[in-house]
N, C-alpha and C. Protein backbone atom coordinates (compact mmCIF):
# COMPACT_ATOMS: atom_id res chain seq x y z
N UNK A 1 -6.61 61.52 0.04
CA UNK A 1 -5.60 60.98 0.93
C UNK A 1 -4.72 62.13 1.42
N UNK A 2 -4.65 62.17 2.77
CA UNK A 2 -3.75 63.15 3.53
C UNK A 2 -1.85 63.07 2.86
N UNK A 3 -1.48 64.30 2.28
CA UNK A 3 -0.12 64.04 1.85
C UNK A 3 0.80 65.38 2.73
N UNK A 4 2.05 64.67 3.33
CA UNK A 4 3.29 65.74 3.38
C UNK A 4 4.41 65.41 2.78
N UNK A 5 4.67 66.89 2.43
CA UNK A 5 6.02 67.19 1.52
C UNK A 5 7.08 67.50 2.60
N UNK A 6 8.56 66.41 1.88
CA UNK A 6 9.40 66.60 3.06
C UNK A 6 10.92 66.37 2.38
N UNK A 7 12.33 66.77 2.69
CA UNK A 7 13.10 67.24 1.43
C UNK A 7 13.72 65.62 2.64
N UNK A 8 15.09 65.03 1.91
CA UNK A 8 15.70 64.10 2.84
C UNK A 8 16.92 65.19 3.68
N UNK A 9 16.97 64.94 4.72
CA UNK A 9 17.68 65.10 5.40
C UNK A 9 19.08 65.07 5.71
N UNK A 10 20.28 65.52 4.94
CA UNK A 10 21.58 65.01 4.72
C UNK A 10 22.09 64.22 5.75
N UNK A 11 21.62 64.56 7.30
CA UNK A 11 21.93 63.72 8.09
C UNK A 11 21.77 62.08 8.42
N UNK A 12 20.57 62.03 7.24
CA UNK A 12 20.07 60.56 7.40
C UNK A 12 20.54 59.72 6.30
N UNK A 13 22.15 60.19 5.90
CA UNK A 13 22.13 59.53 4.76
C UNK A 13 23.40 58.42 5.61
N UNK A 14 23.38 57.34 4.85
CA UNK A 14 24.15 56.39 5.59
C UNK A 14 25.53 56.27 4.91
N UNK A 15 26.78 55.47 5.01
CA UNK A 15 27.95 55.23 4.25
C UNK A 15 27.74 55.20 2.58
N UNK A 16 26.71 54.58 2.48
CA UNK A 16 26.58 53.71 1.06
C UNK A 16 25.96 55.01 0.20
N UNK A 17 25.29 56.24 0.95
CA UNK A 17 25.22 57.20 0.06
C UNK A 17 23.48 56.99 0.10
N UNK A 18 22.96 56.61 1.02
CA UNK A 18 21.31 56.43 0.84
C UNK A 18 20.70 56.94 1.93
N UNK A 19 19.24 57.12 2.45
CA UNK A 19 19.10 57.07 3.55
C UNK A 19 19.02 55.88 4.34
N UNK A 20 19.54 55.77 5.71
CA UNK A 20 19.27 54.74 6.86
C UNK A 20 18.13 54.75 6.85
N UNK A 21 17.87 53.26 6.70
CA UNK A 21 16.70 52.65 7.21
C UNK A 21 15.35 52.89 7.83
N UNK A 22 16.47 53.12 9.17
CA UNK A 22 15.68 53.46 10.29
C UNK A 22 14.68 55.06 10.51
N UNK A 23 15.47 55.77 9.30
CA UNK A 23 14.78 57.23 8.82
C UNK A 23 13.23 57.22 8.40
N UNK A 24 12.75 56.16 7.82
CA UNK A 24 11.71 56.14 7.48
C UNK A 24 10.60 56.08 8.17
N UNK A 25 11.04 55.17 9.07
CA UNK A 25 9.55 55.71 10.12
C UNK A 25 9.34 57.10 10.52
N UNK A 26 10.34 57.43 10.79
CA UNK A 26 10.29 59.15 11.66
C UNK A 26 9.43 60.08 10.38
N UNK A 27 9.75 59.51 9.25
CA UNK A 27 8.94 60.63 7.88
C UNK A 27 7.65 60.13 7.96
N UNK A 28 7.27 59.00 8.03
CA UNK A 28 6.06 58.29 8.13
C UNK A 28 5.18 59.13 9.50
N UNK A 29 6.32 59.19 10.87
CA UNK A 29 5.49 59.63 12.41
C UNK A 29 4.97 60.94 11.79
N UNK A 30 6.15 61.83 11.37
CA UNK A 30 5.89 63.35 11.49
C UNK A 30 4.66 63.25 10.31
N UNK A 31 4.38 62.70 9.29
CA UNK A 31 3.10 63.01 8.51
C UNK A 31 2.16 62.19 8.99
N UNK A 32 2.06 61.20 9.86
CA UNK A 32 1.26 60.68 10.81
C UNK A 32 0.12 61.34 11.46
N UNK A 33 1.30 62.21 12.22
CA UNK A 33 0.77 63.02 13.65
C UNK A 33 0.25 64.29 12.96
N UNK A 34 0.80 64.62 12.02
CA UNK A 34 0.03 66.04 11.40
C UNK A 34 -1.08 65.61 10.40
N UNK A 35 -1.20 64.32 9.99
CA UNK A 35 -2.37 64.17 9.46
C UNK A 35 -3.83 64.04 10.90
N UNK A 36 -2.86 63.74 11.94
CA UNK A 36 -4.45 63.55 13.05
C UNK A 36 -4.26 64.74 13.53
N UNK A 37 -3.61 65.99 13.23
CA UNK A 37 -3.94 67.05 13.81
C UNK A 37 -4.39 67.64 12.52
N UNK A 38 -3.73 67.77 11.77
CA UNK A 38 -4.90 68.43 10.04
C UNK A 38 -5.80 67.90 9.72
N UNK A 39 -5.62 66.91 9.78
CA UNK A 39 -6.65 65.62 9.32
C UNK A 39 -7.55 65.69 9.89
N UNK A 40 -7.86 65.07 11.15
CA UNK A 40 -8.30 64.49 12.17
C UNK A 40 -9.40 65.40 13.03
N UNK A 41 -8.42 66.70 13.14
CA UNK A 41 -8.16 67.80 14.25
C UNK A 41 -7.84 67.28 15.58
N UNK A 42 -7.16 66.56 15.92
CA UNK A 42 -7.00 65.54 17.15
C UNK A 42 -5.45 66.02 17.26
N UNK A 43 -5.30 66.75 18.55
CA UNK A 43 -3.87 67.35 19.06
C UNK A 43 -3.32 66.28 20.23
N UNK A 44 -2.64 65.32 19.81
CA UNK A 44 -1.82 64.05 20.51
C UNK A 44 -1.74 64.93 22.02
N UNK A 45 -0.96 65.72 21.89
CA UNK A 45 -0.06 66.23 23.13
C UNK A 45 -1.28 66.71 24.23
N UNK A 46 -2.15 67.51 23.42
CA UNK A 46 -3.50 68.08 24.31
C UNK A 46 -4.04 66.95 24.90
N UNK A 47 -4.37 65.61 23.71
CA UNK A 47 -5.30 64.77 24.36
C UNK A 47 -4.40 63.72 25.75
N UNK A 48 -2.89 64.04 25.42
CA UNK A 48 -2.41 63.39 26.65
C UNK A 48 -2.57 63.85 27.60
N UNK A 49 -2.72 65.32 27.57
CA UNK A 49 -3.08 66.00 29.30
C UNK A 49 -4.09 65.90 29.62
N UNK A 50 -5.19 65.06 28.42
CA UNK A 50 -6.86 64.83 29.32
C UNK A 50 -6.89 63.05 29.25
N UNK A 51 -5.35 62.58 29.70
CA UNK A 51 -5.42 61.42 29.62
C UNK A 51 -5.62 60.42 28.79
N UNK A 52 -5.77 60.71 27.43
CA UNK A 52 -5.61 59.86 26.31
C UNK A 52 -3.88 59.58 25.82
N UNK A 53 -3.65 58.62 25.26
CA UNK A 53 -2.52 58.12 25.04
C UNK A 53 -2.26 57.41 24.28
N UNK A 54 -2.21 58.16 22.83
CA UNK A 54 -2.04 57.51 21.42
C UNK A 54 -0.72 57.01 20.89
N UNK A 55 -0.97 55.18 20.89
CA UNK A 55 0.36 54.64 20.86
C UNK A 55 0.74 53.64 19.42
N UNK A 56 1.27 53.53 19.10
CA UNK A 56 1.65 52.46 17.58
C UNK A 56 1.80 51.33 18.07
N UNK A 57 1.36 50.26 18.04
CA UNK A 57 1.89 48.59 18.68
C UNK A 57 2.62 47.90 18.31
N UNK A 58 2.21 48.27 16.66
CA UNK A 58 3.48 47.31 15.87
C UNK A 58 3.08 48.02 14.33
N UNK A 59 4.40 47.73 13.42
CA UNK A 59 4.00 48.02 12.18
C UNK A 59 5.08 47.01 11.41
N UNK A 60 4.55 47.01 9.89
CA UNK A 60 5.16 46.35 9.30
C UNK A 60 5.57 47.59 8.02
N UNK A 61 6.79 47.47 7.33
CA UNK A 61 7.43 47.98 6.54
C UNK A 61 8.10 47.60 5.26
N UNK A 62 7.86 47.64 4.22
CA UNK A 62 8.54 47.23 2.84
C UNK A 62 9.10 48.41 1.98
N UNK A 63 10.31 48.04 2.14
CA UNK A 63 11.50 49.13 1.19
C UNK A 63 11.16 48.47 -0.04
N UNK A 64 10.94 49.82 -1.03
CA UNK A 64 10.92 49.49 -2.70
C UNK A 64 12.01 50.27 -3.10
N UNK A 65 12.50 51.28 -3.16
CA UNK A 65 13.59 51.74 -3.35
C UNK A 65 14.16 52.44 -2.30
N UNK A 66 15.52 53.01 -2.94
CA UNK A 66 16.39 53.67 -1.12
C UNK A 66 16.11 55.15 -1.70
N UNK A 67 15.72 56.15 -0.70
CA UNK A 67 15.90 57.18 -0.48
C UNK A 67 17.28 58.24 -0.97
N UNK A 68 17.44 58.93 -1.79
CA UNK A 68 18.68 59.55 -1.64
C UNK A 68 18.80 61.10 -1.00
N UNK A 69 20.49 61.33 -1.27
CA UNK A 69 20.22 63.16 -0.95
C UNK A 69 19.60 63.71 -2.25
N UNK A 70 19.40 64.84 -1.38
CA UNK A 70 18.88 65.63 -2.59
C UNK A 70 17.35 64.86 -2.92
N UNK A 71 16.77 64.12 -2.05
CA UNK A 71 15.73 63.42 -3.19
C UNK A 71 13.79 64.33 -2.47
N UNK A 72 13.57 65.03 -2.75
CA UNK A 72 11.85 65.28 -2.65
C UNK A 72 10.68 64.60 -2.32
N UNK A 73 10.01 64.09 -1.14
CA UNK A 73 9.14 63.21 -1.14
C UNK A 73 7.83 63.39 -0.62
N UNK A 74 7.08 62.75 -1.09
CA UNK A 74 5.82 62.53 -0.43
C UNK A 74 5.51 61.70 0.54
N UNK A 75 5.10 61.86 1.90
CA UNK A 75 4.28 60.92 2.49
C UNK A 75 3.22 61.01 3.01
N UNK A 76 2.45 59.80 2.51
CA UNK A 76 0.85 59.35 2.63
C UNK A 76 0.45 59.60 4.18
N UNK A 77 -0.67 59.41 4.05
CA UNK A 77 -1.62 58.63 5.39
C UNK A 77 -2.93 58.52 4.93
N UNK A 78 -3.19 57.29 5.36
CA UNK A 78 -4.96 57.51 5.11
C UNK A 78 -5.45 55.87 6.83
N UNK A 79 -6.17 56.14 7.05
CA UNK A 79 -6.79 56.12 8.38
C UNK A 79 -7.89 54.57 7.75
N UNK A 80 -7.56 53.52 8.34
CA UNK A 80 -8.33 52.10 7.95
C UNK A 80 -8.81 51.88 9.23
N UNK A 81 -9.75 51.03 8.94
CA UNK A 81 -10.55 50.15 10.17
C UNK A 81 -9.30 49.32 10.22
N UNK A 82 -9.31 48.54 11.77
CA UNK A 82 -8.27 46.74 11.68
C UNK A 82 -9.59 46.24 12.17
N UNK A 83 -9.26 44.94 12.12
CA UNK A 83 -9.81 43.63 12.48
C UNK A 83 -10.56 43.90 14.07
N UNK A 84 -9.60 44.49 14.92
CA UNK A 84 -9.64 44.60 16.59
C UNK A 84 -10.85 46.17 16.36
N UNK A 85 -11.47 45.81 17.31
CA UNK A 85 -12.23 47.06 17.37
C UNK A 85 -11.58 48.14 18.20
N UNK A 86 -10.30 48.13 19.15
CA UNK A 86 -10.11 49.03 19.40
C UNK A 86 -8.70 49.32 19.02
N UNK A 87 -8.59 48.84 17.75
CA UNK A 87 -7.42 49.07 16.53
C UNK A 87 -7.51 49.84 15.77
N UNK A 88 -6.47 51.16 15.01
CA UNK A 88 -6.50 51.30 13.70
C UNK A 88 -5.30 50.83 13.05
N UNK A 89 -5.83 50.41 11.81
CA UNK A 89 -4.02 50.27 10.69
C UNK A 89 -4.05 52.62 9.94
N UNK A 90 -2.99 52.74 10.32
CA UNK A 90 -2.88 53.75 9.43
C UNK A 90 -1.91 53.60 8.19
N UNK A 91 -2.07 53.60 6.88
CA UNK A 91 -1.49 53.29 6.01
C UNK A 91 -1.03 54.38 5.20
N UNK A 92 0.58 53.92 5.03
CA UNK A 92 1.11 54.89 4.64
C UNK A 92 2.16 54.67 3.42
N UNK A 93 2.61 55.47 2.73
CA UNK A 93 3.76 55.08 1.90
C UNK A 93 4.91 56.17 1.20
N UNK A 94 5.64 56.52 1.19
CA UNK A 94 6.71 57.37 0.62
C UNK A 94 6.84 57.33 -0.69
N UNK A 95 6.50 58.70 -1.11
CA UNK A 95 6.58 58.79 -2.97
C UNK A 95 7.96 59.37 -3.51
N UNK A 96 8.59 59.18 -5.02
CA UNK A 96 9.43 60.17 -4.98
C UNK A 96 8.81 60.35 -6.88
N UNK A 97 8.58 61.61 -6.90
CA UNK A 97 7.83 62.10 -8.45
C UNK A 97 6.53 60.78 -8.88
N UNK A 98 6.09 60.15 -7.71
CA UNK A 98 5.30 59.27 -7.84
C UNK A 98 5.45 57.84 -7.63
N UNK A 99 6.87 57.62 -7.37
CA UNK A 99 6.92 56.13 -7.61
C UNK A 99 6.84 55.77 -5.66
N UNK A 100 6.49 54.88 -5.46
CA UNK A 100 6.68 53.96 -4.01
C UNK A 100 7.93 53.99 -4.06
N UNK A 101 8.38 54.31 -3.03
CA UNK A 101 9.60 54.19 -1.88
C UNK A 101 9.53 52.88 -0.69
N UNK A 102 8.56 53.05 -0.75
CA UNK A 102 8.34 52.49 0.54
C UNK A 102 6.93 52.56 1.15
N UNK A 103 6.68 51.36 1.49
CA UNK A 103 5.07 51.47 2.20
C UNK A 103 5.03 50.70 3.63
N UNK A 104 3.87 51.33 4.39
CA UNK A 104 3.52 50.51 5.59
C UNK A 104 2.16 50.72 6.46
N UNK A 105 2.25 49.36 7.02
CA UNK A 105 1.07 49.83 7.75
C UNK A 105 1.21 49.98 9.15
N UNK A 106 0.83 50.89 10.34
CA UNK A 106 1.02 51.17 11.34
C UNK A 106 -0.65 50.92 12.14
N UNK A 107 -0.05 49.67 12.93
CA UNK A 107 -1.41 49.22 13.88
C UNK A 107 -1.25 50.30 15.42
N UNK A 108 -2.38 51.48 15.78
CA UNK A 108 -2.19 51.58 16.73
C UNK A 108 -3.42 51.84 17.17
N UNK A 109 -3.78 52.04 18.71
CA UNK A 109 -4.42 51.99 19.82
C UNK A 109 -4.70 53.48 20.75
N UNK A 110 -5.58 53.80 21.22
CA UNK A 110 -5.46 55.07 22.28
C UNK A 110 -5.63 53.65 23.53
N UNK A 111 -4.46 54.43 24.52
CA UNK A 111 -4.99 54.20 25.96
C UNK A 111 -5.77 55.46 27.01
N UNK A 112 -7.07 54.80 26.99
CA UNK A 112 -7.95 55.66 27.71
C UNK A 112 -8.13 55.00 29.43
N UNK A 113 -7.43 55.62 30.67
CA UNK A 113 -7.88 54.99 31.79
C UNK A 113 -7.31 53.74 31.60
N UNK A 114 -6.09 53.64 31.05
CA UNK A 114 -5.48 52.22 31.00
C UNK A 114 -6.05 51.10 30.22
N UNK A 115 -6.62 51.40 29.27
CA UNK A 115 -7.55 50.51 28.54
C UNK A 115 -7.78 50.94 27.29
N UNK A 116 -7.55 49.99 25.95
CA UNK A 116 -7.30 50.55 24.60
C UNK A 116 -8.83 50.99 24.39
N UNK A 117 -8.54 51.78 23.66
CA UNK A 117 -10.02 52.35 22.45
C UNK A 117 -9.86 53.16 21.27
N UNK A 118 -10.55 53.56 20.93
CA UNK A 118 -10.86 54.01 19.63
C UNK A 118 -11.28 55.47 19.65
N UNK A 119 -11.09 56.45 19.85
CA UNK A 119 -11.80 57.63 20.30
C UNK A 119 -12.95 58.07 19.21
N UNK A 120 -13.69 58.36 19.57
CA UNK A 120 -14.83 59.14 18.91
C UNK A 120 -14.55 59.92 18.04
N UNK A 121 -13.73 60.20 17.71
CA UNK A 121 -13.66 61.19 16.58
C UNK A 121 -12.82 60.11 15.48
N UNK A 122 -12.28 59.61 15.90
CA UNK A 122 -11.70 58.39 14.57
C UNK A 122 -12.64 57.55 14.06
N UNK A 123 -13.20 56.78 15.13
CA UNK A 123 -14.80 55.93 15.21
C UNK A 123 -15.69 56.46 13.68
N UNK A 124 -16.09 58.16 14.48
CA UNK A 124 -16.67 58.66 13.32
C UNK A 124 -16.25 59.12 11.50
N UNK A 125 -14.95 58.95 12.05
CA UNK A 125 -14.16 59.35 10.62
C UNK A 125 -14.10 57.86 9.97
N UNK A 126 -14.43 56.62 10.74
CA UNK A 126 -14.16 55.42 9.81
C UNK A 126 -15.46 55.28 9.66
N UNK A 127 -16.45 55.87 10.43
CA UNK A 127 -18.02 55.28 9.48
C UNK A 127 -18.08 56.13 8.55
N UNK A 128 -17.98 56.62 8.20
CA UNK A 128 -18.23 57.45 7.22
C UNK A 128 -18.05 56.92 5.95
């Protein structure tokens, strides 16, 4: 399973002394997008200038514990088939010395020519 190491951010800490919420996706995007460029070898930004357009549709999210300062984490990715053939779930979750933080799954889509798909190089990474 694809992992990045990432420290919390003092800026993302909220009144109550935790991180906001809303911080977690952005740790989830940035080890996302570098797992389909390490991972993958698939460069988002390149494949937008040859007209591909890799987008998230929806995701769902479950907080297990809050984030603090000072706290060290891991986040996942690992690359699932969905249901839709021109779907993936990418599944992910935030560690801290091992325990779940937080998990989710992120349903997304390439738009190719205005029309979802699956690109060939993911295709082949899920038969496998």
């Amino acid at each position: 399973m694809f992992a990045k190491h990432y420290s919390v951010d003092e800026k993302h800490i909220d009144f109550q002394g935790v991180v906001d919420g809303l911080y977690y996706p952005f740790y989830m995007e940035w080890a996302r997008h570098a797992y389909m460029r390490e991972g993958l070898g698939i460069d988002i930004e390149e494949e937008f200038t040859s007209g591909r357009l890799y987008m998230v549709l929806e995701y769902t999210l479950r907080f297990r514990k809050s984030l603090q300062k000072g706290d060290e984490m891991e986040v996942t990715c690992q690359l699932v088939k969905n249901e839709k053939r021109n779907r993936v779930n990418f599944e992910q979750q935030i560690l801290v010395d091992g325990k779940v933080y937080a998990e989710a799954t992120f349903v997304a889509t390439c738009l190719e020519n205005g029309r979802p798909c699956v690109p060939a190089a993911i295709a082949d990474y899920l038969a496998d």
